[in-house]
Protein backbone atom coordinates (compact mmCIF):
# COMPACT_ATOMS: atom_id res chain seq x y z
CA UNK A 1 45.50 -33.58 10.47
CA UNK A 2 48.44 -33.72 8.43
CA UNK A 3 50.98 -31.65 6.79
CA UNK A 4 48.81 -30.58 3.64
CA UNK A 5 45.47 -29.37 5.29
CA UNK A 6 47.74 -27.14 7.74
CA UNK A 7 49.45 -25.51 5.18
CA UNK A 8 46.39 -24.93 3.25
CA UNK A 9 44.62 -23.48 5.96
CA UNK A 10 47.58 -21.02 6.57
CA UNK A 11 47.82 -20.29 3.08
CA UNK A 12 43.67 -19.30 2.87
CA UNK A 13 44.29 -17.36 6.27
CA UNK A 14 46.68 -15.51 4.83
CA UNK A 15 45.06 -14.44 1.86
CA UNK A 16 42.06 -13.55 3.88
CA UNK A 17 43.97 -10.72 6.83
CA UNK A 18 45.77 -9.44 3.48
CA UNK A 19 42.73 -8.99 1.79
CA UNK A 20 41.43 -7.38 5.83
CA UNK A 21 44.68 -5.26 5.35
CA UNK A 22 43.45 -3.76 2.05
CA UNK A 23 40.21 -3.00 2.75
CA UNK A 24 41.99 -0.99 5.98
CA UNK A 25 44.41 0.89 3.47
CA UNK A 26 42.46 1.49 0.43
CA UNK A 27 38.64 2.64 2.02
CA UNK A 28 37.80 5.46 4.95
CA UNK A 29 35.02 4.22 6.41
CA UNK A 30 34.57 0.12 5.77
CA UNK A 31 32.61 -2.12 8.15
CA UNK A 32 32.25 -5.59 8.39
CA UNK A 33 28.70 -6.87 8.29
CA UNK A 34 28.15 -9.55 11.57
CA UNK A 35 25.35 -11.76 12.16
CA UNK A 36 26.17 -14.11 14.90
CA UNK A 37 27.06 -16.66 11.93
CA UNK A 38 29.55 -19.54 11.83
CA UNK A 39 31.20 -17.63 8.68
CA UNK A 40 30.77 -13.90 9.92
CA UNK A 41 32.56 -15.35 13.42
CA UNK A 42 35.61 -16.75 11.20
CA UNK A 43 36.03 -13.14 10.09
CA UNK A 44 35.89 -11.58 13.53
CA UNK A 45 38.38 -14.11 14.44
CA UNK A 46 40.78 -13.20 11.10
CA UNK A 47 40.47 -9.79 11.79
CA UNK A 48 42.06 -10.56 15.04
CA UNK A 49 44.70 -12.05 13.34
CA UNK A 50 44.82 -9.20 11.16
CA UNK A 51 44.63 -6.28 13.36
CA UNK A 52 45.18 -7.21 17.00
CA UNK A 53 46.88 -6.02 19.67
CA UNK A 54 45.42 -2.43 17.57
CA UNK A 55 41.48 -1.83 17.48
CA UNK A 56 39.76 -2.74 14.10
CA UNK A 57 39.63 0.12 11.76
CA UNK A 58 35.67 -0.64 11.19
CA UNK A 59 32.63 -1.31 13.08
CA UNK A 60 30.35 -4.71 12.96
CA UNK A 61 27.17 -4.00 11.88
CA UNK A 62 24.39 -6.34 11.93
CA UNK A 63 21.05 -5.64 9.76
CA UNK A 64 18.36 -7.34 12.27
CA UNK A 65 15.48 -8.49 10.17
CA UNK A 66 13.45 -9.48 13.65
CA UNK A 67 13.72 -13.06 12.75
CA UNK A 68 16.58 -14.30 14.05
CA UNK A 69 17.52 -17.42 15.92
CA UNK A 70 17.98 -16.04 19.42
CA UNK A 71 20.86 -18.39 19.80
CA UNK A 72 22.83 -16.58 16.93
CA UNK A 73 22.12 -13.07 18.65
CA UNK A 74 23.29 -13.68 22.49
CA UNK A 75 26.47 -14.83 20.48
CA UNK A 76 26.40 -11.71 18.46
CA UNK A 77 26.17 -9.30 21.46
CA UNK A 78 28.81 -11.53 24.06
CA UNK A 79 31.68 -11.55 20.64
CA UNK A 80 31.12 -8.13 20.59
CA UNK A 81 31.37 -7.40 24.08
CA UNK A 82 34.41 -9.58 24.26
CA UNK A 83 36.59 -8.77 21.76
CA UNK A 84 35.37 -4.43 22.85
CA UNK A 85 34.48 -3.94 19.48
CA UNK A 86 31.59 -1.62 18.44
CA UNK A 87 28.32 -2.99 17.19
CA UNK A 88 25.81 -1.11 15.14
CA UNK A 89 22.43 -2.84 14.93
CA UNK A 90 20.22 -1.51 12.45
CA UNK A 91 16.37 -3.23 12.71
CA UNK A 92 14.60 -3.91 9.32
CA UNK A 93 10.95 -3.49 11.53
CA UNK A 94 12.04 0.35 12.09
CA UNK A 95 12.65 0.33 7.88
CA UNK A 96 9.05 -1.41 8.06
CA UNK A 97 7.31 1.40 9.46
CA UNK A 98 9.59 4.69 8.51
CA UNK A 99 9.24 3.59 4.66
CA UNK A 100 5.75 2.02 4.84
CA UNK A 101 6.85 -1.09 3.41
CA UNK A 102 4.49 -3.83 2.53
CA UNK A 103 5.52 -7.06 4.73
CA UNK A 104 5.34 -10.64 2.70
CA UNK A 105 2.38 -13.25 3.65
CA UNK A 106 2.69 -16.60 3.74
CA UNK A 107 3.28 -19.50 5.63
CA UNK A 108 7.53 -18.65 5.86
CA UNK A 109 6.95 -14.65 5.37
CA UNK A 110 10.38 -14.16 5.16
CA UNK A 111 12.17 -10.32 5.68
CA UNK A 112 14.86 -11.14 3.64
CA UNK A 113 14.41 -9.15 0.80
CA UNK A 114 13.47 -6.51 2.97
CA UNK A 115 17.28 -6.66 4.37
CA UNK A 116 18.31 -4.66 1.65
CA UNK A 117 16.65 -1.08 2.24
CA UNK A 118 17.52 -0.98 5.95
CA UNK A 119 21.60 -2.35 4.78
CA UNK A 120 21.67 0.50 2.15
CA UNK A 121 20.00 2.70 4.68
CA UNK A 122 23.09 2.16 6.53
CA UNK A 123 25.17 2.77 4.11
CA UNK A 124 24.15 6.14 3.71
CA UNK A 125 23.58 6.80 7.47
CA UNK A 126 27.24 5.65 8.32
CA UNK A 127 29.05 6.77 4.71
CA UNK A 128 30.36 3.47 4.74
CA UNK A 129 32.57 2.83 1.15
CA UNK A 130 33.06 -0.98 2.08
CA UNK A 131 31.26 -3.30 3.61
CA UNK A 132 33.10 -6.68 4.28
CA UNK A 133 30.84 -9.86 4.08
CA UNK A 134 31.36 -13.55 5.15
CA UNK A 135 30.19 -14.89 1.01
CA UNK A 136 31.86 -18.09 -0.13
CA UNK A 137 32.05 -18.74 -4.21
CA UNK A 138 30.85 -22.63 -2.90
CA UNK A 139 27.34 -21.75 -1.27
CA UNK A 140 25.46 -20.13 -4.96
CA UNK A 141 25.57 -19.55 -8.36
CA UNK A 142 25.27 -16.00 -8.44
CA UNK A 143 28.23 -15.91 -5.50
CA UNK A 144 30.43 -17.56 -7.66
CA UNK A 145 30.09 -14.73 -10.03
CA UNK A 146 31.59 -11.79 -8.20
CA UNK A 147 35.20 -10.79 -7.22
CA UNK A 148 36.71 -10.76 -3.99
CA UNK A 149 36.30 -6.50 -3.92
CA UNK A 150 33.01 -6.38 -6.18
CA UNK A 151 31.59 -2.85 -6.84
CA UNK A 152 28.32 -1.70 -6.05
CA UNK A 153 26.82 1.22 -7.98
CA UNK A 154 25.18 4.53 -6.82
CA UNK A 155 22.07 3.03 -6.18
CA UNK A 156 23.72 0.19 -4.29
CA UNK A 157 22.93 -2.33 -6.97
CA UNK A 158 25.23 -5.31 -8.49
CA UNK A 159 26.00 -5.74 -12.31
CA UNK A 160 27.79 -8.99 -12.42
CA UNK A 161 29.07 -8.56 -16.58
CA UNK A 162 30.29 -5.37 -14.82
CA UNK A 163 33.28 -7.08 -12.97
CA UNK A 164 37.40 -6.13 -12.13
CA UNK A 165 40.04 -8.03 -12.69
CA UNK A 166 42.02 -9.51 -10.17
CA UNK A 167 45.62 -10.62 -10.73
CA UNK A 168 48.37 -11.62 -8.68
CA UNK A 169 46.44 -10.74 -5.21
CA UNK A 170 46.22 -7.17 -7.03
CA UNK A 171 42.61 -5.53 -5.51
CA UNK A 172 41.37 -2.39 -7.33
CA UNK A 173 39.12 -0.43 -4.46
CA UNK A 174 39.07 2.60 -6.59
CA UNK A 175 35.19 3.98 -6.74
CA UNK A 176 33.04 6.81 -7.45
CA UNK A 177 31.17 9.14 -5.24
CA UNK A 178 28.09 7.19 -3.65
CA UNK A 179 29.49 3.94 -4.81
CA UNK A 180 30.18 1.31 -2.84
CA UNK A 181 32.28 -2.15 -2.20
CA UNK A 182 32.06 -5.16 -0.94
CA UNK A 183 34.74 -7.46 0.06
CA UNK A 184 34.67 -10.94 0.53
CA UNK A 185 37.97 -12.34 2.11
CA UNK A 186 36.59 -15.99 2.96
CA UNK A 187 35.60 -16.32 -1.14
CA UNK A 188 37.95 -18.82 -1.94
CA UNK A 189 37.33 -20.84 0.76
CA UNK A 190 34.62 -24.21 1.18
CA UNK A 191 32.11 -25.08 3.79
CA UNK A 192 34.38 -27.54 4.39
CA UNK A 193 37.84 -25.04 4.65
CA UNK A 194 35.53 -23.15 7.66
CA UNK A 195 34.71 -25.90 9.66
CA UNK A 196 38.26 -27.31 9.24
CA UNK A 197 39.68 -23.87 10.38
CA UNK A 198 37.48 -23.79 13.36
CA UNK A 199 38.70 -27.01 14.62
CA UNK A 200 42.13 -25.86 13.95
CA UNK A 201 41.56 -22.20 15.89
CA UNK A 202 38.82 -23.66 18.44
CA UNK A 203 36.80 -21.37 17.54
CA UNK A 204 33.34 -20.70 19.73
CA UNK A 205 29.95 -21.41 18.02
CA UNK A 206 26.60 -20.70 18.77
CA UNK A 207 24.81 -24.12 19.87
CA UNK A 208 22.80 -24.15 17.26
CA UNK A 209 25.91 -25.73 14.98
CA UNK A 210 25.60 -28.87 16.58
CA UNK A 211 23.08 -31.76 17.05
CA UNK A 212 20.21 -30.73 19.27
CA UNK A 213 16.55 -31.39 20.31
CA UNK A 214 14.19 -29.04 18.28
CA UNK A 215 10.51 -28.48 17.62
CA UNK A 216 10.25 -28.83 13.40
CA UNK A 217 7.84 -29.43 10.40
CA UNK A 218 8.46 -30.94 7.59
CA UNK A 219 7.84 -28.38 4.34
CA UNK A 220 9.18 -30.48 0.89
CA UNK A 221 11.33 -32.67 2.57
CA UNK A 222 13.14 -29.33 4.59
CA UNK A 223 12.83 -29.29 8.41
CA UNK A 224 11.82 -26.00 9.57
CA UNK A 225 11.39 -25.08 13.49
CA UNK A 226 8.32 -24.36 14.96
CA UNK A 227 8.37 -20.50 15.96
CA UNK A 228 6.11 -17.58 16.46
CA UNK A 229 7.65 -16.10 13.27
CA UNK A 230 5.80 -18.99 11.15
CA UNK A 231 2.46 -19.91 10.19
CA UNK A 232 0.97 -23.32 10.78
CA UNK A 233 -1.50 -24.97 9.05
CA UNK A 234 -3.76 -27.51 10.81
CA UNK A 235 -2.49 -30.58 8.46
CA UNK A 236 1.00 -29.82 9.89
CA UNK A 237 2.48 -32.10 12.39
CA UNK A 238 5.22 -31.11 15.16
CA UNK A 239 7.58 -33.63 15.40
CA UNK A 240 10.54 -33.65 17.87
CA UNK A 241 13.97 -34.14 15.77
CA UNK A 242 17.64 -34.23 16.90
CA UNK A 243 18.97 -31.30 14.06
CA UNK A 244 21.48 -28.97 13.70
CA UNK A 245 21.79 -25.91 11.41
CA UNK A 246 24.60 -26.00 8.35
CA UNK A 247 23.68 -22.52 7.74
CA UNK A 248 22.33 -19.49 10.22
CA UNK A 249 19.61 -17.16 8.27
CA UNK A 250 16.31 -16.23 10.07
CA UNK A 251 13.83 -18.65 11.08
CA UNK A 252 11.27 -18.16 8.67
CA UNK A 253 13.62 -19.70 5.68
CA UNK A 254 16.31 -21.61 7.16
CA UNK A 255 15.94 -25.35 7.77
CA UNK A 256 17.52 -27.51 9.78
CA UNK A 257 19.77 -31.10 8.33
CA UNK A 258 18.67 -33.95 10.89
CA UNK A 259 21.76 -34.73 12.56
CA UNK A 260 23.85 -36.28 15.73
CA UNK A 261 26.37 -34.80 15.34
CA UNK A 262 27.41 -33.04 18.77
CA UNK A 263 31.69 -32.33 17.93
CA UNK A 264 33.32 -30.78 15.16
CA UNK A 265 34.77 -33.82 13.92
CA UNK A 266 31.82 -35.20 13.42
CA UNK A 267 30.01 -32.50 11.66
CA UNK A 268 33.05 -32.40 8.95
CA UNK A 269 32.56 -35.85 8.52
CA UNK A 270 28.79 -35.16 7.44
CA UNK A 271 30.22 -31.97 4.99
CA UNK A 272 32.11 -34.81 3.37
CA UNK A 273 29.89 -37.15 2.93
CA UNK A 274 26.61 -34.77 1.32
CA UNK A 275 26.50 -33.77 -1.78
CA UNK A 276 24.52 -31.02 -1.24
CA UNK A 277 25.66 -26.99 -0.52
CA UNK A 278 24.52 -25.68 2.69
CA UNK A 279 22.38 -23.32 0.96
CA UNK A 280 21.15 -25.38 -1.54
CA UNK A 281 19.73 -28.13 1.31
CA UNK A 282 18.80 -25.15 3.94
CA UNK A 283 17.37 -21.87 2.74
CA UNK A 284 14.12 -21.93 1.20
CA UNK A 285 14.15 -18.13 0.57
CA UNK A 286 16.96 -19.43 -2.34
CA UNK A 287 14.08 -21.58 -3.95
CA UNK A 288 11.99 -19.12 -5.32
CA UNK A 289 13.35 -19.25 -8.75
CA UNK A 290 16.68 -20.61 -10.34
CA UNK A 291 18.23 -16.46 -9.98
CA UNK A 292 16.52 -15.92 -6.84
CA UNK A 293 19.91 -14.90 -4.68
CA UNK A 294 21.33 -13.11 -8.18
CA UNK A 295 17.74 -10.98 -7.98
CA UNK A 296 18.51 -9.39 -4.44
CA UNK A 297 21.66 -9.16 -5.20
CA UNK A 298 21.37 -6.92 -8.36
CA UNK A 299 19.15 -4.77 -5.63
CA UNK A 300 21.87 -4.42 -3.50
CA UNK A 301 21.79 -7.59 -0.91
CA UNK A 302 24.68 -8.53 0.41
């Protein structure tokens, strides 16, 4: 790797643990939302950086929607367990039944939009003031609008023409009563800046990263595994594909990139080659409409 790509990498990791020191200093009770994800693990490991040999100053918490890759959660609970941090789980099928919500149908009935009432459940339960969040401007449209600390209203919900400035590195975390924060120190960075600063750190993954053998259907030219968490019709066929996963949301809307690519190296060489954001080829929950992610996040997703 030469000269360049280290320096860059240093100068995004250092951006990131200052923006991990200001969400410390400025906010009393801040968390850092964990999922067992490739970009959620590259904050663990920053706040490390950041932190270490001292305790973090905030909890992870994980909002468990009841579809997750299994894969994703034994690496949530081993980090944790590891590093002897606390995790707070909080289980979107308890917000199910305490709120009487209404479940989607379908072939992929996906709880992602349910996410949000058990997250700002949270929120209230814990008093938290800022939650930090793993969101890169590269995956979506409507993540490319917000600022590295963007404010969240009273009823947790996003206005995007309602934005701060941000200026020389200068983060305003000033908020109301009942509002809330969310802080994104990976922003600035690519798909392509993660996986390059994982090979750099040697950071851990979940399997799931790299080429494997998998149960799948195809669903408009997406490959989605087989689970008990989806529907199949009787025209659908099971095929056995080598895949990996770009991108680690639940099973019922994440798809899988066919792929044999089984080391890092490799796997940056496919990021270079596709023209295509990991969201944008992988999570059909993002396909519902041209503002779907912008939508939940007005409601107060992450």
């Amino acid at each position: 790797m030469s000269q360049y790509q280290f320096d860059y990498l240093d100068q995004l990791e250092s951006e990131a643990i200052h923006i991990f020191r200001e969400v410390a200093g400025q906010f009393e009770r801040p968390a850092l939302l964990f999922s067992g994800g490739k970009d959620s693990i590259t904050l663990v490991h920053l706040a490390l950086k950041a932190f270490r040999p001292g305790k973090f100053p905030f909890p992870l918490v994980h909002i468990d929607t009841g579809h997750n890759f299994p894969e994703a959660l034994a690496y949530r609970d081993e980090l944790a367990k590891t590093i002897g941090e606390k995790l707070i789980v909080r289980n979107v099928e308890d917000t199910i039944k305490e709120k009487g919500l209404t479940e989607p149908k379908g072939k992929f009935a996906s709880r992602n939009a349910l996410q949000t009432y058990t997250l700002l459940d949270a929120i209230e339960e814990f008093k938290f003031d800022a939650l930090i969040g793993g969101a890169r401007r590269d995956e979506e449209k409507a993540r490319a609008k917000e600022r590295i600390f963007s404010v969240r209203d009273e009823f947790g919900q996003w206005n995007p023409k309602l934005q701060r400035p941000e200026l020389w590195n200068t983060y305003n975390g000033k908020i109301h009563k009942g509002e809330n924060v969310r802080a994104f120190p990976i922003s600035n960075w690519t798909e392509l800046d993660v996986w390059n600063y994982i090979r750099r750190e040697n950071i851990e993954l979940p399997s799931i990263y790299f080429s494997h053998e998998r149960d799948v259907i195809e669903h408009e030219g997406q490959l989605v595994a087989v689970s008990k968490f989806i529907t199949l019709d009787p025209t659908d066929t099971v095929l056995k594909k080598q895949v990996r996963y770009r991108t680690v949301g639940d099973m019922t809307c994440t798809a899988a990139v066919e792929s044999h690519a089984s080391r890092i190296d490799d796997i940056i060489n496919e990021i270079i080659a596709t023209k295509t954001s990991e969201r944008g080829e992988t999570r059909i929950d993002d396909k519902v409409s041209e503002a779907a992610m912008e939508d939940r996040k007005k409601g107060g997703y992450f």
